[in-house]
PDB file of N, CA and C in Angstrom:
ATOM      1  N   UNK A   1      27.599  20.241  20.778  1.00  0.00           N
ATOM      2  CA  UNK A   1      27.123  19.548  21.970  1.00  0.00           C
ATOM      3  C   UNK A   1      28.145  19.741  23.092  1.00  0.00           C
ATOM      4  N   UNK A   2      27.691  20.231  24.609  1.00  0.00           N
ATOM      5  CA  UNK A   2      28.482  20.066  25.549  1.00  0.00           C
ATOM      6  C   UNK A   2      28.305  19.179  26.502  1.00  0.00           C
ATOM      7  N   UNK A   3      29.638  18.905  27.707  1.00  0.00           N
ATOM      8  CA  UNK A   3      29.578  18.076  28.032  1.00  0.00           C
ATOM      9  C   UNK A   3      29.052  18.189  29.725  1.00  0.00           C
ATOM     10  N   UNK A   4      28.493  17.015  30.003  1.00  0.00           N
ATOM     11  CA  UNK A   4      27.453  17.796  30.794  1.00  0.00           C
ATOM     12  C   UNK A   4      28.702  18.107  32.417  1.00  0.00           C
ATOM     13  N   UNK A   5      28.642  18.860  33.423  1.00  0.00           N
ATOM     14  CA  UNK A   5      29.679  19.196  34.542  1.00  0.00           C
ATOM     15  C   UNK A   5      29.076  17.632  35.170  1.00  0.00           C
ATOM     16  N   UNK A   6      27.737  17.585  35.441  1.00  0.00           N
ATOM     17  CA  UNK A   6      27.496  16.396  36.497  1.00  0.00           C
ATOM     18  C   UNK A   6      26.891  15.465  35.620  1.00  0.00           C
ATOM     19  N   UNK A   7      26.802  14.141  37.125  1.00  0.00           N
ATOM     20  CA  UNK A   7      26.049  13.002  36.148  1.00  0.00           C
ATOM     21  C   UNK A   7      24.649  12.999  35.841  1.00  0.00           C
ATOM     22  N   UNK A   8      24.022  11.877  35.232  1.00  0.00           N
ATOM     23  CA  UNK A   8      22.192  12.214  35.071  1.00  0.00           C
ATOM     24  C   UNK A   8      22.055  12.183  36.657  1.00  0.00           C
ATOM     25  N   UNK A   9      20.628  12.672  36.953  1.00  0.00           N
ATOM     26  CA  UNK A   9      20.453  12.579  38.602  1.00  0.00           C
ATOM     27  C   UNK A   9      20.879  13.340  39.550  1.00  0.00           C
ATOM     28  N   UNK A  10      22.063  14.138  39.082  1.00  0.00           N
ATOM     29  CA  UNK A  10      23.052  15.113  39.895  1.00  0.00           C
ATOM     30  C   UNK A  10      22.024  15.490  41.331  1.00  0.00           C
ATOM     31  N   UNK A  11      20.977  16.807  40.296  1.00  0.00           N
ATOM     32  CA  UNK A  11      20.093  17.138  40.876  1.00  0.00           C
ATOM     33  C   UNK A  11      19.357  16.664  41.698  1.00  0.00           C
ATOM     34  N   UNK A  12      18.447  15.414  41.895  1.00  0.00           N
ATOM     35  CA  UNK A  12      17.930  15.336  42.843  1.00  0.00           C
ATOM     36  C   UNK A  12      18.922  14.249  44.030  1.00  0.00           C
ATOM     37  N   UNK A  13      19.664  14.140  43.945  1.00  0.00           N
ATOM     38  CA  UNK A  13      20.841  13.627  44.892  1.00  0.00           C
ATOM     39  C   UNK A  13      21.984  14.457  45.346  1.00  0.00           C
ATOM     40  N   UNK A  14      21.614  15.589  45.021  1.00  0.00           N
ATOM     41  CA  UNK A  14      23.129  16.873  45.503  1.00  0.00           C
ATOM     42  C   UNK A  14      22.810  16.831  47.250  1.00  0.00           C
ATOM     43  N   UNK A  15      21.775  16.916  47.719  1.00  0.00           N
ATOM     44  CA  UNK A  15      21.442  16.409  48.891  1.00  0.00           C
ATOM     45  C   UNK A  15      21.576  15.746  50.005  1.00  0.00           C
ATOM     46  N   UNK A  16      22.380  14.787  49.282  1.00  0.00           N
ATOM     47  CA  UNK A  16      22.340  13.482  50.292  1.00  0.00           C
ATOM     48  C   UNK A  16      23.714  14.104  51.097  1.00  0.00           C
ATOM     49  N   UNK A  17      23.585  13.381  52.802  1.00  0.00           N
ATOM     50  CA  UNK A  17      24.699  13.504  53.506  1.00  0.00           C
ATOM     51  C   UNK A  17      25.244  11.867  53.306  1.00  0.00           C
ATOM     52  N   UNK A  18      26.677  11.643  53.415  1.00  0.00           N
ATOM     53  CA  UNK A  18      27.126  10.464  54.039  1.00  0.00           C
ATOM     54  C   UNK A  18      27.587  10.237  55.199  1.00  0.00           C
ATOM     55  N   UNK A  19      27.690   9.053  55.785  1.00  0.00           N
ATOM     56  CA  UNK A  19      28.017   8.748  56.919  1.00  0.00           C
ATOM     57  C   UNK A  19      28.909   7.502  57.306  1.00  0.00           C
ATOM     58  N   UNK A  20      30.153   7.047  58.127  1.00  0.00           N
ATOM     59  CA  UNK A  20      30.175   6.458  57.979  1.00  0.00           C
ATOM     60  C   UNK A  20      29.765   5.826  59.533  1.00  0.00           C
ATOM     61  N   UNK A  21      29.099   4.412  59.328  1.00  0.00           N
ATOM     62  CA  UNK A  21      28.962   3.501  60.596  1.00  0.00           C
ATOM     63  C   UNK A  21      29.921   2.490  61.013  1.00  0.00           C
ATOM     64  N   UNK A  22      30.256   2.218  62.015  1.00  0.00           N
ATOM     65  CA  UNK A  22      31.361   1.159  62.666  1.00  0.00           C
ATOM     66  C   UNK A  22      30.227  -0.135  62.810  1.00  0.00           C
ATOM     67  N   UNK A  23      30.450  -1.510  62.614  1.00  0.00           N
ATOM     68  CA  UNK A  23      29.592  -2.247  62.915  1.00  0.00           C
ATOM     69  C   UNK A  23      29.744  -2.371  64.286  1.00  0.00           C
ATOM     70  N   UNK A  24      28.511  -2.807  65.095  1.00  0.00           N
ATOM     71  CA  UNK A  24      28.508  -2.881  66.305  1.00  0.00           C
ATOM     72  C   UNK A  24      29.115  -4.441  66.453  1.00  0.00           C
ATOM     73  N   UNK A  25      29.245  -5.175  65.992  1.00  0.00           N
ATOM     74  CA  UNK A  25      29.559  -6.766  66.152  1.00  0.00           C
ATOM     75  C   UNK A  25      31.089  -6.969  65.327  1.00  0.00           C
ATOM     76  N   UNK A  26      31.737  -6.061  64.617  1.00  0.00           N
ATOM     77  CA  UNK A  26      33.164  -6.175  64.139  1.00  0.00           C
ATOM     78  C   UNK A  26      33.566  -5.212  64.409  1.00  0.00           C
ATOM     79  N   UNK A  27      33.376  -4.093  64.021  1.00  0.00           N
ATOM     80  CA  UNK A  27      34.190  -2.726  64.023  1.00  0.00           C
ATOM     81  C   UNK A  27      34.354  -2.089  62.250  1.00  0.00           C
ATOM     82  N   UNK A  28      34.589  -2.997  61.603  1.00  0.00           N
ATOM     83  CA  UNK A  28      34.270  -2.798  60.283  1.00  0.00           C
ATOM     84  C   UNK A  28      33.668  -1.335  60.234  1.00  0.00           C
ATOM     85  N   UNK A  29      34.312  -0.341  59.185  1.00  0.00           N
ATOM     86  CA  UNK A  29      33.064   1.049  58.934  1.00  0.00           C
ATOM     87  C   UNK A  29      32.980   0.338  57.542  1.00  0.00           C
ATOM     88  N   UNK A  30      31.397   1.235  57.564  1.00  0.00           N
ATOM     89  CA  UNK A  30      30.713   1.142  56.089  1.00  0.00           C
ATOM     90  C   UNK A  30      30.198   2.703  55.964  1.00  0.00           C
ATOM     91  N   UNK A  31      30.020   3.119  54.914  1.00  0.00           N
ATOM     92  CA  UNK A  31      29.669   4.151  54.193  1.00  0.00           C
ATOM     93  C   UNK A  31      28.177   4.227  54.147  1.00  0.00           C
ATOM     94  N   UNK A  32      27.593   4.881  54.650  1.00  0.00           N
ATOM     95  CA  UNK A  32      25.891   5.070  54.626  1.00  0.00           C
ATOM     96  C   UNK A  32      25.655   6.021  53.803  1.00  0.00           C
ATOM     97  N   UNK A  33      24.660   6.503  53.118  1.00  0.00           N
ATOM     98  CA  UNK A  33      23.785   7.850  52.531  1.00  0.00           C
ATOM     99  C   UNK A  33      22.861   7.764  53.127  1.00  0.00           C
ATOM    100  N   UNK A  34      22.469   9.398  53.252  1.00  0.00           N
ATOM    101  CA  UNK A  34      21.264   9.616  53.826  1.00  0.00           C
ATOM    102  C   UNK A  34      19.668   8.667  53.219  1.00  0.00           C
ATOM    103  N   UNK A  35      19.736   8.442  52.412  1.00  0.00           N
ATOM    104  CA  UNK A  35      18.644   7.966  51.914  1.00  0.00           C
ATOM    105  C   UNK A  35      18.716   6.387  52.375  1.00  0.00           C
ATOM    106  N   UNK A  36      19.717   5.900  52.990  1.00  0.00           N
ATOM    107  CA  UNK A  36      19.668   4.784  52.761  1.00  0.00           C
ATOM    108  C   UNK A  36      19.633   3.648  54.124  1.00  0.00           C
ATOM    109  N   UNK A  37      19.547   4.444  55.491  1.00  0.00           N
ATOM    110  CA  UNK A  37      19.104   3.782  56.341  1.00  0.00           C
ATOM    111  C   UNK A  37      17.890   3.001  56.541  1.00  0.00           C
ATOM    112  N   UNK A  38      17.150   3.350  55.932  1.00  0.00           N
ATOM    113  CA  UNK A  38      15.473   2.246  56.223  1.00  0.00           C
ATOM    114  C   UNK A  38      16.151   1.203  55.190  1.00  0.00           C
ATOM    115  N   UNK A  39      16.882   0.967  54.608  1.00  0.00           N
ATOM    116  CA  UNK A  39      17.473  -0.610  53.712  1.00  0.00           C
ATOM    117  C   UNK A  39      18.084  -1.635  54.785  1.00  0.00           C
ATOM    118  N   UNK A  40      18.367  -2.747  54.315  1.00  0.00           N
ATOM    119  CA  UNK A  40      19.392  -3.513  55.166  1.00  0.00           C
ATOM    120  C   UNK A  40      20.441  -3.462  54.209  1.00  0.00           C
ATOM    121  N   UNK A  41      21.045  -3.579  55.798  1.00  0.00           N
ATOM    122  CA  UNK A  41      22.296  -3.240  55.334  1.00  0.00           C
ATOM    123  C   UNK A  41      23.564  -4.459  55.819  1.00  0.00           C
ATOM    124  N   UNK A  42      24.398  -5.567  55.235  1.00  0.00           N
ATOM    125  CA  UNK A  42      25.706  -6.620  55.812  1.00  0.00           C
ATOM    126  C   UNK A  42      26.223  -6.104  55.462  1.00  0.00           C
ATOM    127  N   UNK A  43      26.779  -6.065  57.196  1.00  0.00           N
ATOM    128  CA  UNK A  43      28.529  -6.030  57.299  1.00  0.00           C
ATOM    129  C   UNK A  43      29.319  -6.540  56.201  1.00  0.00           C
ATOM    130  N   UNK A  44      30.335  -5.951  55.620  1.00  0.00           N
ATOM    131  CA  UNK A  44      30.880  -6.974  54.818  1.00  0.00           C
ATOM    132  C   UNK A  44      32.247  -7.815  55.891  1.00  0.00           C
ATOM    133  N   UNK A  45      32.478  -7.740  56.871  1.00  0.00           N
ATOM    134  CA  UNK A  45      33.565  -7.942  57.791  1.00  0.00           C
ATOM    135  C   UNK A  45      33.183  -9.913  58.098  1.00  0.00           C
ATOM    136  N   UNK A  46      31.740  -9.482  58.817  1.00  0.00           N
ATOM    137  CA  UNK A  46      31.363 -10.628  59.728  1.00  0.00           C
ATOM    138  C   UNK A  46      29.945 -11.324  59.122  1.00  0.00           C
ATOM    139  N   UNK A  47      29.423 -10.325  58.325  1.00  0.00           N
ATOM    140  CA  UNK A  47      28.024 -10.874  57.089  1.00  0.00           C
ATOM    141  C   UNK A  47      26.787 -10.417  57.755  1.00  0.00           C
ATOM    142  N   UNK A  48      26.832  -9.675  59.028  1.00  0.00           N
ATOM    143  CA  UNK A  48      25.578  -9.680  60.212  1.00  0.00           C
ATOM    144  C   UNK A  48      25.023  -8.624  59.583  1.00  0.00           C
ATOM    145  N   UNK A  49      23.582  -8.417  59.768  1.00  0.00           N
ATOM    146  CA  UNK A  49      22.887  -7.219  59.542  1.00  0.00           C
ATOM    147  C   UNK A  49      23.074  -6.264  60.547  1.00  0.00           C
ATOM    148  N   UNK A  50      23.966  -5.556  59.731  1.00  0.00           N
ATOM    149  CA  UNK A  50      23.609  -3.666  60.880  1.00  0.00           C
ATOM    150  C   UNK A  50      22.629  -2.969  60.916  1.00  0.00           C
ATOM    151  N   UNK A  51      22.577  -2.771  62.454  1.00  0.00           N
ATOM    152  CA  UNK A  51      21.384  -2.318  63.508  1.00  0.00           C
ATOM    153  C   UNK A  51      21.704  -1.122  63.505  1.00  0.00           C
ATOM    154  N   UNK A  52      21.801  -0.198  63.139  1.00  0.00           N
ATOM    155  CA  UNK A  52      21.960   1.575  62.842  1.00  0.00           C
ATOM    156  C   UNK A  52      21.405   1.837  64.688  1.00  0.00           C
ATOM    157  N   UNK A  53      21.065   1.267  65.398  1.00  0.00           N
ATOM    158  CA  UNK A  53      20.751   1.763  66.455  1.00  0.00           C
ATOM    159  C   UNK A  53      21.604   1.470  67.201  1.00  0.00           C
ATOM    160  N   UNK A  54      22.498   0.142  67.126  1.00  0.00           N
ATOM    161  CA  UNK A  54      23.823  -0.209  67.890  1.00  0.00           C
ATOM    162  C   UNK A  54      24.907   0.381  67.322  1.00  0.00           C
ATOM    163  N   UNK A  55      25.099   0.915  66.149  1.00  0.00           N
ATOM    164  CA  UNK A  55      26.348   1.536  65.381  1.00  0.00           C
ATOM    165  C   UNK A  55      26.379   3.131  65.895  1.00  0.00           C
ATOM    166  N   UNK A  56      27.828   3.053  65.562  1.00  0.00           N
ATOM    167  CA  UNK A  56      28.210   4.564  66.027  1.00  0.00           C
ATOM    168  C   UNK A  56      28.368   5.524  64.710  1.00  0.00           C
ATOM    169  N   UNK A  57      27.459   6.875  64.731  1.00  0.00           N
ATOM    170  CA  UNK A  57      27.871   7.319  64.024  1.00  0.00           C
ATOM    171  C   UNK A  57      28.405   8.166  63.455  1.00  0.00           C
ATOM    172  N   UNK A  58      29.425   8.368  63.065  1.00  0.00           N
ATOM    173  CA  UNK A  58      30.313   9.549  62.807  1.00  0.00           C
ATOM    174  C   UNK A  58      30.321  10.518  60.951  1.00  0.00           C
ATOM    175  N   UNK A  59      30.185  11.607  61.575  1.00  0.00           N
ATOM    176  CA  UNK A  59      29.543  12.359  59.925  1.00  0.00           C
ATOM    177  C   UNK A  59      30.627  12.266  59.566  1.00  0.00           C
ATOM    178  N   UNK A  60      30.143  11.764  58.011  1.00  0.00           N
ATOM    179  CA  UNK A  60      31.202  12.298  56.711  1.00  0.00           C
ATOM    180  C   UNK A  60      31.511  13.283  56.005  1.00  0.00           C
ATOM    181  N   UNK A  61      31.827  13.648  54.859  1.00  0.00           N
ATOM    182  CA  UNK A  61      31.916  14.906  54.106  1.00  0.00           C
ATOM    183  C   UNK A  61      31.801  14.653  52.952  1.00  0.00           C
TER     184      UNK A  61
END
């Protein structure tokens, strides 16, 4: 038996970009995936829901 290089799922998630967002109401960054903007999303800084339309966003790698 070998061991596998990636995790289960690898495949259909090799895809995703990250991102990170600054909250618009702290400054706080948080870590986004592509898949994961239509979710809500708290700040963990100030507890507010980030508005992806007031946040700035700067690509990750």
């Amino acid at each position: 038996m070998t061991t596998p290089m990636h995790c289960p799922g690898f495949e259909s998630k090799k895809h995703l970009q990250s991102f990170v967002c600054k909250c618009p109401n702290c400054g706080l960054e948080k870590e986004i995936f592509s898949d994961e903007f239509e979710k809500k999303h708290v700040c963990k800084g100030c507890q507010k829901e980030i508005d992806f339309t007031l946040c700035t966003l700067d690509a990750g790698v």
